[in-house]
PDB file of N, CA and C in Angstrom:
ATOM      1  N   UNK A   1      25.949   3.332 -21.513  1.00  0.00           N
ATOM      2  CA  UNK A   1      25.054   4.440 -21.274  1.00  0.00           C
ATOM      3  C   UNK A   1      23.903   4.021 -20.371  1.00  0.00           C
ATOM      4  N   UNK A   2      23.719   4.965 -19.491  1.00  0.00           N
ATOM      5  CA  UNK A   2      22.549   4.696 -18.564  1.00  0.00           C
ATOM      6  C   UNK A   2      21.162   5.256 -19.174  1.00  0.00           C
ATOM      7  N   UNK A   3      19.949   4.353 -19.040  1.00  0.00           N
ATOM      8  CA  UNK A   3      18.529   4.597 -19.378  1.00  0.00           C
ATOM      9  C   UNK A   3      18.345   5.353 -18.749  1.00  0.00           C
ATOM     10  N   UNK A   4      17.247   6.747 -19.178  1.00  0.00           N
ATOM     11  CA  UNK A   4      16.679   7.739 -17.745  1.00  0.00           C
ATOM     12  C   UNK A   4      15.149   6.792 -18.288  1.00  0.00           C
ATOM     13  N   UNK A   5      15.003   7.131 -16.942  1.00  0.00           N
ATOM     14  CA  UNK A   5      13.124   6.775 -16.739  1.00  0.00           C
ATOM     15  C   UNK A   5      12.491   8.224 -17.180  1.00  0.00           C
ATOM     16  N   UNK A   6      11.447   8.125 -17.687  1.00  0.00           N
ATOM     17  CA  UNK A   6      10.864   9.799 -17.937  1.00  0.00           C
ATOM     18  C   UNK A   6      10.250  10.135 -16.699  1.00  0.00           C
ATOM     19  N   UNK A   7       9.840   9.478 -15.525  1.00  0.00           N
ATOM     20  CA  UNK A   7       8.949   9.752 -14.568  1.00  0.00           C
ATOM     21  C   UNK A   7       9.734   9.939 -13.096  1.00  0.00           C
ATOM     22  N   UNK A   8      10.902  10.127 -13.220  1.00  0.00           N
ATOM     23  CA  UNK A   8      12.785   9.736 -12.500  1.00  0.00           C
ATOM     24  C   UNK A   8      13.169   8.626 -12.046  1.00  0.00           C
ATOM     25  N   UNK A   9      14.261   9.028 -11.557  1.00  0.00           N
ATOM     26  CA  UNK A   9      15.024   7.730 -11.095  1.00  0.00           C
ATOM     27  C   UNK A   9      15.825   8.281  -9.880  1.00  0.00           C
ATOM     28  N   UNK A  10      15.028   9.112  -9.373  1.00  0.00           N
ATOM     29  CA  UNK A  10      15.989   9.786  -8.226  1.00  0.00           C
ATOM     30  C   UNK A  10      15.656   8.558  -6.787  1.00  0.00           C
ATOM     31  N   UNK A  11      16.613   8.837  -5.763  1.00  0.00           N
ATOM     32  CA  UNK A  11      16.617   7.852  -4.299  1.00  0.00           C
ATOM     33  C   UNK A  11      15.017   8.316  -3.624  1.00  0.00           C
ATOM     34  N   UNK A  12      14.752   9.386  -3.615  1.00  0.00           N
ATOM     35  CA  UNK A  12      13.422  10.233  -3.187  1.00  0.00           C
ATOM     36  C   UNK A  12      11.884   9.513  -3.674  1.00  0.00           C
ATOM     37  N   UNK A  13      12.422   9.541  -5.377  1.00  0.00           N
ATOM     38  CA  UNK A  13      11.122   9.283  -6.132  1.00  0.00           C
ATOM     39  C   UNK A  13      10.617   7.444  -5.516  1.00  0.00           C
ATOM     40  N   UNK A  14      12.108   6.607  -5.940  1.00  0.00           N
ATOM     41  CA  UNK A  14      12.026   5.423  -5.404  1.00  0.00           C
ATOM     42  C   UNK A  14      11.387   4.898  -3.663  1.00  0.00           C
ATOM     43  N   UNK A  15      12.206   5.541  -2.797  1.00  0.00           N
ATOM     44  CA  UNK A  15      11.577   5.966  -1.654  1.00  0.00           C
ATOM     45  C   UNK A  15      10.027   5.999  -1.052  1.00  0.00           C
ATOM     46  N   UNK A  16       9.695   7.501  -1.528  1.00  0.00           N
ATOM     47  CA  UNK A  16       8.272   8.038  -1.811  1.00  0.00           C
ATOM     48  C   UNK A  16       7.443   6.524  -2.187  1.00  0.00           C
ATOM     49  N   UNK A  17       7.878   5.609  -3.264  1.00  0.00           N
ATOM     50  CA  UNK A  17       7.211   4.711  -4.444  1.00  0.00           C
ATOM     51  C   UNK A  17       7.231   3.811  -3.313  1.00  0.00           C
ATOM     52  N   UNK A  18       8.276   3.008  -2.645  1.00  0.00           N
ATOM     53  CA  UNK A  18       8.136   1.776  -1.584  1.00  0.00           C
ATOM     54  C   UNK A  18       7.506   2.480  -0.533  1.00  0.00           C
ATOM     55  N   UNK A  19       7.260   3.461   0.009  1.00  0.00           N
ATOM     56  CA  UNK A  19       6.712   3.414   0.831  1.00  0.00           C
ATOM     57  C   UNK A  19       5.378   4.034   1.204  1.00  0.00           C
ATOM     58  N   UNK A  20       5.067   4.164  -0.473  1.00  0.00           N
ATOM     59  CA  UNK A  20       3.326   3.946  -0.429  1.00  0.00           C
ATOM     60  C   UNK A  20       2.739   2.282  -0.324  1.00  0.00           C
ATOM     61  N   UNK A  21       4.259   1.597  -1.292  1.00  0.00           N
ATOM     62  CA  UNK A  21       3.777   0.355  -1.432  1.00  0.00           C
ATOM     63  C   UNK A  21       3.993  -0.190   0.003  1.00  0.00           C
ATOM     64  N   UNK A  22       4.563   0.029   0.775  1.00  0.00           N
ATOM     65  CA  UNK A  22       4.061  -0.509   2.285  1.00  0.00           C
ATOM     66  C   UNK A  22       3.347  -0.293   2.876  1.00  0.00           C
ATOM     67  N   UNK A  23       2.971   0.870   2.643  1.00  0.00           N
ATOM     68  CA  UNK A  23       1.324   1.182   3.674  1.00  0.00           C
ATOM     69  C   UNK A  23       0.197   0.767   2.783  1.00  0.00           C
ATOM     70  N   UNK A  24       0.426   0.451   1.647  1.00  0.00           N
ATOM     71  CA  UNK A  24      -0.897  -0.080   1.410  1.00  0.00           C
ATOM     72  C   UNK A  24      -0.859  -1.760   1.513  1.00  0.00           C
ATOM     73  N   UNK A  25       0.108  -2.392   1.598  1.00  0.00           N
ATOM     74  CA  UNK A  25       0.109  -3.915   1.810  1.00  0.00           C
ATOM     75  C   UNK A  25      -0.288  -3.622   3.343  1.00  0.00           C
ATOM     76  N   UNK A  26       0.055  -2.907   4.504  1.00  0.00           N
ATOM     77  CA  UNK A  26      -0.120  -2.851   5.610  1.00  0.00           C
ATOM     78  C   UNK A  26      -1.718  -2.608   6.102  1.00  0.00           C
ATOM     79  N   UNK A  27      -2.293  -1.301   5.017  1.00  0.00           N
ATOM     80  CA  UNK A  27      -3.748  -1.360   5.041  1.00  0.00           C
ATOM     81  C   UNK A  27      -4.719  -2.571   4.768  1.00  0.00           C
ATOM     82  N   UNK A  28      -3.856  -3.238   4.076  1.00  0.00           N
ATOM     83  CA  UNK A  28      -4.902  -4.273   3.287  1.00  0.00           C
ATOM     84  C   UNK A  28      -4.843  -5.678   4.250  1.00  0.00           C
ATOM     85  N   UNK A  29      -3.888  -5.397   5.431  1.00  0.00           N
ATOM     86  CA  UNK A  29      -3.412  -6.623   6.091  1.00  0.00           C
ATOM     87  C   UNK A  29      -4.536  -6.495   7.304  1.00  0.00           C
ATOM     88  N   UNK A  30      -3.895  -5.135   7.548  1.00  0.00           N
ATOM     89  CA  UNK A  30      -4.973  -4.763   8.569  1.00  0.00           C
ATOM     90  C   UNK A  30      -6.828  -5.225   8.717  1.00  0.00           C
ATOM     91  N   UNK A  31      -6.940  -4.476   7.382  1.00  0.00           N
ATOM     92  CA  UNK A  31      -8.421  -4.281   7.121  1.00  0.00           C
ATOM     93  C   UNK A  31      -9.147  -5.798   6.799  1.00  0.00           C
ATOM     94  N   UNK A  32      -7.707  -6.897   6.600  1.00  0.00           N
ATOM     95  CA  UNK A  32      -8.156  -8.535   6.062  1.00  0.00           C
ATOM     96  C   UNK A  32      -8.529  -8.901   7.880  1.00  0.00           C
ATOM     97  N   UNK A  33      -7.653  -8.792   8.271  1.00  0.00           N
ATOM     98  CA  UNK A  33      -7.635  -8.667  10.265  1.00  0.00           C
ATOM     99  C   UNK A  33      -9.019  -8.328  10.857  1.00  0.00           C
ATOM    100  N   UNK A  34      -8.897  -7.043  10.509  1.00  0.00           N
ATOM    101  CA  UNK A  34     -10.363  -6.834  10.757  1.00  0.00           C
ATOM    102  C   UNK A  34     -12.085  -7.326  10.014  1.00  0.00           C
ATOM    103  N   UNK A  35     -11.818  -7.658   9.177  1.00  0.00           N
ATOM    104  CA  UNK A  35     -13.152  -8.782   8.588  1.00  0.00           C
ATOM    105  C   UNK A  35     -13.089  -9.929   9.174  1.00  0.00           C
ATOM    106  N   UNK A  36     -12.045 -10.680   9.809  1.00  0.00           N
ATOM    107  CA  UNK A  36     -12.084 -11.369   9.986  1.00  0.00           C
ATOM    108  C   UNK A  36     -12.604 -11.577  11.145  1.00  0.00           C
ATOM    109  N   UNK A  37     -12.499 -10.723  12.308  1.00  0.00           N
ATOM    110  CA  UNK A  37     -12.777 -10.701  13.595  1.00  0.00           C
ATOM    111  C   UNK A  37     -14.154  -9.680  13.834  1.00  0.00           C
ATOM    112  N   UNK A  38     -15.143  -9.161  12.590  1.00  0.00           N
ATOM    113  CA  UNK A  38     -16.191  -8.284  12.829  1.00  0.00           C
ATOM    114  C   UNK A  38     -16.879  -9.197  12.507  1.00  0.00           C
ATOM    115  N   UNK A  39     -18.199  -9.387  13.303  1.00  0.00           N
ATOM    116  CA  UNK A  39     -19.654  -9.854  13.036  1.00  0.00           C
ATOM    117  C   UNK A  39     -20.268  -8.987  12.106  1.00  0.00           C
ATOM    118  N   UNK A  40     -21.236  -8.601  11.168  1.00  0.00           N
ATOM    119  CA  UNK A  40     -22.276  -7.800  10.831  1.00  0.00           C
ATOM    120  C   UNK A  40     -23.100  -7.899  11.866  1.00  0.00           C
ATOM    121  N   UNK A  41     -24.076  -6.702  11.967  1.00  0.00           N
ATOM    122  CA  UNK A  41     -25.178  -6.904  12.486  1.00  0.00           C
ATOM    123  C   UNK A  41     -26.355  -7.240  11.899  1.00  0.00           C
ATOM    124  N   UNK A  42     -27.006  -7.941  12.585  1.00  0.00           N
ATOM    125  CA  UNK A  42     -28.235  -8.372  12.047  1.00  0.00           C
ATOM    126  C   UNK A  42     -29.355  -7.644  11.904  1.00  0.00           C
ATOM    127  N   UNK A  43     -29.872  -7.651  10.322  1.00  0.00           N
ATOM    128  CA  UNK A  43     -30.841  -6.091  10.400  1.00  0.00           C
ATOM    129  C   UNK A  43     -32.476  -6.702  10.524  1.00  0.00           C
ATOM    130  N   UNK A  44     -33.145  -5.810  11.820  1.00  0.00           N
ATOM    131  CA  UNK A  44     -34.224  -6.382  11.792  1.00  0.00           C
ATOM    132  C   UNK A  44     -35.114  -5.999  10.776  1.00  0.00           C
TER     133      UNK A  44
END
């Protein structure tokens, strides 16, 4: 017998699920990129 998930288990739901989880590893890659290469400014 197959388990149902209560929250689904459809190709869509899974889908939808990886490919939030790629744009947010992608945001977070980005945004590490960019600290790395911004100065602050200096407040007089």
């Amino acid at each position: 017998m197959k388990s149902r998930s209560p929250i689904g288990n459809n190709p869509e739901f899974r889908l939808r699920l990886q490919t939030g989880c790629d744009l947010r590893r992608a945001e977070l890659e980005v945004a590490a990129k960019i600290r790395a290469r911004v100065q602050p400014l200096e407040v007089a």
